[in-house]
Protein backbone atom coordinates (compact mmCIF):
# COMPACT_ATOMS: atom_id res chain seq x y z
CA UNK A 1 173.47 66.10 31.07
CA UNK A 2 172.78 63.27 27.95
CA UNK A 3 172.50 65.14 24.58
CA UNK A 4 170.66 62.79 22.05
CA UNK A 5 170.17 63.60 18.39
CA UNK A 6 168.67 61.45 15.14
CA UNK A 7 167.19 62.77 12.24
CA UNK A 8 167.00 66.23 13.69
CA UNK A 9 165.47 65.93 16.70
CA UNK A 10 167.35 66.30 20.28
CA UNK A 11 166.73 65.02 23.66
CA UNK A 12 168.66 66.53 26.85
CA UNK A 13 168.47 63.66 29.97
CA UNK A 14 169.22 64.59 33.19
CA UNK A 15 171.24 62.42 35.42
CA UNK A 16 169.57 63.78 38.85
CA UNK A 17 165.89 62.08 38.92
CA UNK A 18 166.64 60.15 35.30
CA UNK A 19 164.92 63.03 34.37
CA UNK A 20 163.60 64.57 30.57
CA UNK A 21 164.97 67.99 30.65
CA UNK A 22 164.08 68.93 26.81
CA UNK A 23 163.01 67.15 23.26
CA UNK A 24 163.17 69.34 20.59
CA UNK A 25 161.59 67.88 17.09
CA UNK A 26 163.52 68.50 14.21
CA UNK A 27 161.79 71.94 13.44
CA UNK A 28 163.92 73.20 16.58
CA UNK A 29 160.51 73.41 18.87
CA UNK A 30 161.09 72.49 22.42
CA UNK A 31 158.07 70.18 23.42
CA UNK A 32 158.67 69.53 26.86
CA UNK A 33 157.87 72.58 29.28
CA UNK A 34 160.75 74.78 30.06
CA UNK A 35 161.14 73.89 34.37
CA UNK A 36 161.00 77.80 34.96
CA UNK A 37 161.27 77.68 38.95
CA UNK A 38 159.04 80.70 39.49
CA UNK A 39 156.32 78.04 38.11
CA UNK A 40 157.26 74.90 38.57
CA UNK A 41 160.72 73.79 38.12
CA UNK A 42 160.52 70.05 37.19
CA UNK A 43 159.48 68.86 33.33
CA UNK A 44 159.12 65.05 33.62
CA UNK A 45 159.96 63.46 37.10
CA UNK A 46 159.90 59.92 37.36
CA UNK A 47 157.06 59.21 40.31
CA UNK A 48 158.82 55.72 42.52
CA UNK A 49 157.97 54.17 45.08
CA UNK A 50 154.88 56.54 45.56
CA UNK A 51 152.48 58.92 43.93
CA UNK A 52 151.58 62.28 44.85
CA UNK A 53 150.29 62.34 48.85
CA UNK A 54 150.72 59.50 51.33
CA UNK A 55 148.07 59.48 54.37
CA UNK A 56 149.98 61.29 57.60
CA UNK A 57 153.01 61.63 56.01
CA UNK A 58 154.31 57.83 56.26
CA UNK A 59 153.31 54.79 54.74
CA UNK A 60 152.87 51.28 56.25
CA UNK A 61 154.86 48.29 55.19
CA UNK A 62 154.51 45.10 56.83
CA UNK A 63 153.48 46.43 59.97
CA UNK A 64 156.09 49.31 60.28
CA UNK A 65 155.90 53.13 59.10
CA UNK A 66 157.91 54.65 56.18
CA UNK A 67 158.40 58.21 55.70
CA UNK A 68 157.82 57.99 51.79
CA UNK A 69 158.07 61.15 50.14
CA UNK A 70 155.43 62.41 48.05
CA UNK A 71 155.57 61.27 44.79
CA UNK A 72 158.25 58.86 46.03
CA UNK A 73 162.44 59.80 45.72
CA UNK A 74 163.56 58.73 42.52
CA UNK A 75 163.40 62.09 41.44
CA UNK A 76 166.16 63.43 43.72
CA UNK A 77 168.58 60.64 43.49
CA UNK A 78 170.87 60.33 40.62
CA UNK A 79 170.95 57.71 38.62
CA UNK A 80 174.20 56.21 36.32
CA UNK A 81 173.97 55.47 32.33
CA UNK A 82 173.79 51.91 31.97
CA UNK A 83 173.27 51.11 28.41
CA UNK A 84 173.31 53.92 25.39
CA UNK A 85 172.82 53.47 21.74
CA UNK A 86 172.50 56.14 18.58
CA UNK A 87 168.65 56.43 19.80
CA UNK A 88 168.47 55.75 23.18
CA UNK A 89 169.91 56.00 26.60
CA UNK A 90 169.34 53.91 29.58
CA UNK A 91 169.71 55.21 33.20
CA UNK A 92 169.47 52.58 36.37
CA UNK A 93 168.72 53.69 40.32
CA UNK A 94 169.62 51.00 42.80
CA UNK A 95 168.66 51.01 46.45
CA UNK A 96 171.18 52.72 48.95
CA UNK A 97 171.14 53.08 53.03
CA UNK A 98 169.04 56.20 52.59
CA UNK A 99 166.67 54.86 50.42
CA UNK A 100 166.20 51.75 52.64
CA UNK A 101 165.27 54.19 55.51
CA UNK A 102 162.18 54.65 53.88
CA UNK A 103 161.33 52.41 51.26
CA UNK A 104 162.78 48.49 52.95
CA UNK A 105 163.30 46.60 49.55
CA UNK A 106 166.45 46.05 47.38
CA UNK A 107 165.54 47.09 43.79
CA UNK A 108 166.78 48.40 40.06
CA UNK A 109 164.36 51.09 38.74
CA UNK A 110 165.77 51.55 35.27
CA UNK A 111 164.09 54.53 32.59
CA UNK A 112 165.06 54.31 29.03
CA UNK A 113 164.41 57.58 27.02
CA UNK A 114 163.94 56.61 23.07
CA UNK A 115 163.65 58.40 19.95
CA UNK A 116 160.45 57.31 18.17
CA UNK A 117 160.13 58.62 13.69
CA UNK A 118 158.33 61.72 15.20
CA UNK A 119 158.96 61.62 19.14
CA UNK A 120 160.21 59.49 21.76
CA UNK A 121 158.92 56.68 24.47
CA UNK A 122 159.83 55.94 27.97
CA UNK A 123 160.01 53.28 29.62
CA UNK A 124 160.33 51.68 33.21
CA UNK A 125 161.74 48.61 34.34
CA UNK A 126 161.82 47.69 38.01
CA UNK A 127 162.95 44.77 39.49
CA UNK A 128 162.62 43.36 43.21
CA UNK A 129 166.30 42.28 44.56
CA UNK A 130 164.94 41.36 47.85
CA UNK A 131 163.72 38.19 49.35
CA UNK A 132 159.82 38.85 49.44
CA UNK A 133 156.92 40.43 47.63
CA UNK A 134 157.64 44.48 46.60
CA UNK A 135 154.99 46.78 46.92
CA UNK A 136 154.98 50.09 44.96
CA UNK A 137 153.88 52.83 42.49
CA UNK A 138 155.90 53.83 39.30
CA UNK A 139 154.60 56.73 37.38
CA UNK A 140 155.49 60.17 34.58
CA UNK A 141 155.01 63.44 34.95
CA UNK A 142 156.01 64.59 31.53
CA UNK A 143 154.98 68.67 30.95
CA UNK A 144 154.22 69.67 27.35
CA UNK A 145 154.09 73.20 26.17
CA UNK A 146 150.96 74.35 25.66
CA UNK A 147 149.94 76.65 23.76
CA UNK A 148 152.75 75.07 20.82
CA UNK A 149 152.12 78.04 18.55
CA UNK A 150 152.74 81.83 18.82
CA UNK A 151 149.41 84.00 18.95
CA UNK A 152 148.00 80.75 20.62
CA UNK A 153 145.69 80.30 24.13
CA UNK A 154 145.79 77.27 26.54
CA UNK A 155 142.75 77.68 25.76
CA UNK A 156 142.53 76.73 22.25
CA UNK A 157 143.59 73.34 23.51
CA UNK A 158 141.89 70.29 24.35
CA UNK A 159 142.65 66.19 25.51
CA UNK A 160 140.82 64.26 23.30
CA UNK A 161 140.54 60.32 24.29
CA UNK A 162 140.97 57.62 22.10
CA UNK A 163 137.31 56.09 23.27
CA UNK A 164 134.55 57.13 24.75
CA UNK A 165 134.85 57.98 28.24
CA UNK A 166 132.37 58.11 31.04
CA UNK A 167 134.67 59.69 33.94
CA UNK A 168 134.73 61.27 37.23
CA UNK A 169 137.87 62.86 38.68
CA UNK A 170 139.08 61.84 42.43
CA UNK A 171 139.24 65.10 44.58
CA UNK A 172 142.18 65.74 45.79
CA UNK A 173 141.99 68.20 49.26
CA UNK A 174 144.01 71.33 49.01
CA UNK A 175 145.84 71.12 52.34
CA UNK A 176 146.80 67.46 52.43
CA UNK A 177 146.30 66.68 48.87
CA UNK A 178 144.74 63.81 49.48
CA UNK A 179 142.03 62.05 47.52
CA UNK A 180 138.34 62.79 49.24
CA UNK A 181 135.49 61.91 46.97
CA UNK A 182 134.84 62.37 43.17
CA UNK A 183 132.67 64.50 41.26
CA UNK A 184 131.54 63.75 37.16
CA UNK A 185 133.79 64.90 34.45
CA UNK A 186 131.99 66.36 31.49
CA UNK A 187 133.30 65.26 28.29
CA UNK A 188 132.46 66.73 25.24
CA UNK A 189 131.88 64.98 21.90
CA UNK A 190 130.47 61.61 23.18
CA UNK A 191 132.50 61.56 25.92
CA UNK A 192 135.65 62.15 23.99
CA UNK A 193 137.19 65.37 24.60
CA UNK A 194 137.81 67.52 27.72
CA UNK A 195 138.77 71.28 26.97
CA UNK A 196 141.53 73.06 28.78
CA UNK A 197 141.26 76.00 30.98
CA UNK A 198 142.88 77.68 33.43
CA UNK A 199 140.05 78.34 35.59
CA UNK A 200 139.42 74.33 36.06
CA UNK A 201 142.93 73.90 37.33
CA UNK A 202 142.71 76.63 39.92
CA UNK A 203 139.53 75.14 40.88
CA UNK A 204 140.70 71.49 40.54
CA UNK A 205 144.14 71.26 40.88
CA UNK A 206 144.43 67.91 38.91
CA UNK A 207 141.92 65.84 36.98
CA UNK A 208 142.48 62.41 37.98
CA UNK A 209 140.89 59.05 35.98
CA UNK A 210 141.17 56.30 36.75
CA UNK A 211 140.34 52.69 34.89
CA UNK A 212 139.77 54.52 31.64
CA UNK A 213 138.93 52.61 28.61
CA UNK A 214 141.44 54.60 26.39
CA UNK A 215 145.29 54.17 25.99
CA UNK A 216 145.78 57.04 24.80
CA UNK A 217 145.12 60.58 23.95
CA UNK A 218 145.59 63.35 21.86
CA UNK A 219 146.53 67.05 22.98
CA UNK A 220 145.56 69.14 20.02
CA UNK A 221 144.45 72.52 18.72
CA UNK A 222 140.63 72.26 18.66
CA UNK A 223 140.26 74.09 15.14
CA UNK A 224 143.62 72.92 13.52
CA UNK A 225 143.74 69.83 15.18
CA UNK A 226 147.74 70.09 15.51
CA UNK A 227 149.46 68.50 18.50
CA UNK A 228 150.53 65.37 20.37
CA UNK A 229 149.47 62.11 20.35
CA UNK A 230 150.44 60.50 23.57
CA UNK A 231 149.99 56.59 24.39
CA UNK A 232 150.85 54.71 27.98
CA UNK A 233 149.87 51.74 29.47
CA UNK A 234 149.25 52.18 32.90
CA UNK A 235 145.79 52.51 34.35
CA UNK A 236 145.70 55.86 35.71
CA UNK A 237 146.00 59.00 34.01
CA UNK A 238 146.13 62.43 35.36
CA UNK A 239 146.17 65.71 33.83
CA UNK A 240 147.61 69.27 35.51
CA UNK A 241 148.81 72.51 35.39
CA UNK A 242 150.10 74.61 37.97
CA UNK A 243 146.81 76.44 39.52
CA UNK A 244 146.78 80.11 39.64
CA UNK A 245 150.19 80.53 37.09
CA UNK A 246 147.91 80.59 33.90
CA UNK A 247 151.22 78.20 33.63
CA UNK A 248 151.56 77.92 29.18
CA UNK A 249 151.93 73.94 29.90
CA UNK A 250 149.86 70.87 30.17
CA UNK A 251 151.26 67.89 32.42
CA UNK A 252 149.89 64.08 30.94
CA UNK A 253 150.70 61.95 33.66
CA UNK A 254 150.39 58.22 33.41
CA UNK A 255 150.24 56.15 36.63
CA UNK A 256 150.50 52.85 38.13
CA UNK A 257 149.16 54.10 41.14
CA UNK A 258 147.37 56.93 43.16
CA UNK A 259 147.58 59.56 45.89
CA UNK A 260 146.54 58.13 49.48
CA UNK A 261 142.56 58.55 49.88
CA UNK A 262 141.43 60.37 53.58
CA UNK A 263 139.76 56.70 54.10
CA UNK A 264 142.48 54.57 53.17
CA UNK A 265 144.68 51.72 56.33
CA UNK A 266 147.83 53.42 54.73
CA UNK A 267 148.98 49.46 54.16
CA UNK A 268 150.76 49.74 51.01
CA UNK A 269 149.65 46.36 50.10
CA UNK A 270 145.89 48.15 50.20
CA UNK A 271 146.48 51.04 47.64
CA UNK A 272 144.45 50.61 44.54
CA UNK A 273 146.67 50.05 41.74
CA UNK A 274 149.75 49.58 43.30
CA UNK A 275 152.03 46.79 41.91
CA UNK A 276 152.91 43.89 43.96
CA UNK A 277 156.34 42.10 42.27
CA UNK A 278 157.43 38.91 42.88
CA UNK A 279 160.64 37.72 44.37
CA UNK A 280 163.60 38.38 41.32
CA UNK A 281 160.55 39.51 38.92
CA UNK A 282 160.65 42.43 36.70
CA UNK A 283 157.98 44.92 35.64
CA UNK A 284 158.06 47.47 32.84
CA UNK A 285 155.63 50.13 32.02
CA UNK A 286 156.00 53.36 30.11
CA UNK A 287 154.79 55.94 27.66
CA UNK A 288 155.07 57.43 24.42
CA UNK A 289 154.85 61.20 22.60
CA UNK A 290 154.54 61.64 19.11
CA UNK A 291 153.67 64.88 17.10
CA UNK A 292 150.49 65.27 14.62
């Protein structure tokens, strides 16, 4: 484990999955959701090569089948430090034989975890080491607490966008978990805000937008209007909780990428907003948390 402090505040890295484990701000809060197993047991897996579902188990590159797991395996490998300074710490995955089972491309995926005044970024750099055109996904899966406060309810919570937003979420099917269909998201105050509760996520599972018009979005107390202020810059954004654990957490999950749809070739190069990098090119995407 990486322990990371400035000005406070304290960040605990994980070397398995490049994964945040905790970020305390410097009033000794923990922000990012505990990983209690008997809920869920990750906080903020890195999502690479895939995100969530692919169709019948296997994906199709160049005309042959890989057994991609969901949400891709960077989150089970470990990954070495490869730069670290007083306020941030770098951590690099390279391919291996077992990787290249099921994912045919040479590649770095690198995630650097950096304090910000009042929270932190990350950010993801991948580069394509082989001698053609890489498909694939990249994506977080950060969890923050939620309710913050003591005498709190999820409830009292909401996501409010940074711009208006006229949105449907893609359906996700609850045996295969992948994307059938849509239905209209309503938003309230002119399309800005989308309240939390439990019920939705049972019912739901996962509110899924894509091509929004914001770049960020706040998670706050409706009354108080204390809370997080999250930014990314990828063009999918989903938002969870673990249905029927009235779980006290609220995943914000930016994507470059999306779960296989029931319609879909299962081509890789077909996915909607997959990244396609060029021969010795580098792409770098990532997000950032910071407290109101």
């Amino acid at each position: 484990m990486i322990c990371l402090q400035k000005n406070g505040a304290e960040m605990e890295i994980a070397l398995l999955g490049a994964e945040m484990r905790a970020y305390r701000s410097a009033d000794g809060k923990n922000r990012i959701w505990s990983g209690d197993p008997a809920v869920w047991k990750s906080t903020a897996p890195v999502l690479f090569p895939a995100i969530g579902a692919v169709k019948d188990g296997k994906i199709s590159i160049a005309g042959k089948d890989y057994a991609v797991p969901r949400h891709g395996f960077a989150k089970f490998l470990d990954f070495e430090v490869t730069e670290q300074g007083e306020d941030f710490v770098t951590l690099t995955l390279h391919e291996n034989a077992e990787t290249k089972k099921v994912y045919p491309f040479d590649f770095a995926l690198s995630v650097t975890h950096r304090f910000l005044a009042n929270g932190f970024e990350t950010r993801y750099t991948v580069e394509n080491h082989t001698g053609r055109v890489m498909p694939f996904m990249i994506g977080g899966h950060p969890g923050f607490v939620c309710p913050m406060n003591p005498g709190e309810r999820f409830e009292d919570y909401v996501i409010r966008f940074d711009k208006p937003e006229k949105v449907e979420t893609s359906l996700c099917t609850p045996d295969t978990h992948l994307i059938d269909g849509s239905q209209p998201v309503c938003l309230g105050d002119g399309g800005r805000t989308l309240a939390l509760n439990h019920a939705d996520f049972d019912r739901l599972d996962t509110y899924i937008f894509e091509g929004l018009a914001s770049r960020s979005v706040e998670l706050v107390h409706k009354d108080t209007g204390h809370g997080l202020r999250f930014g990314f810059d990828m063009d999918v954004l989903a938002i969870w909780s673990m249905p029927g654990k009235n779980a006290p957490y609220v995943c914000i999950e930016p994507w470059q990428g999306a779960p296989a749809r029931v319609d879909e070739t299962g081509r890789f190069e077909d996915k909607p907003w997959h990244v396609e990098l060029g021969v010795g090119q580098a792409y770098t995407c990532g997000y950032r948390m910071e407290l109101m």
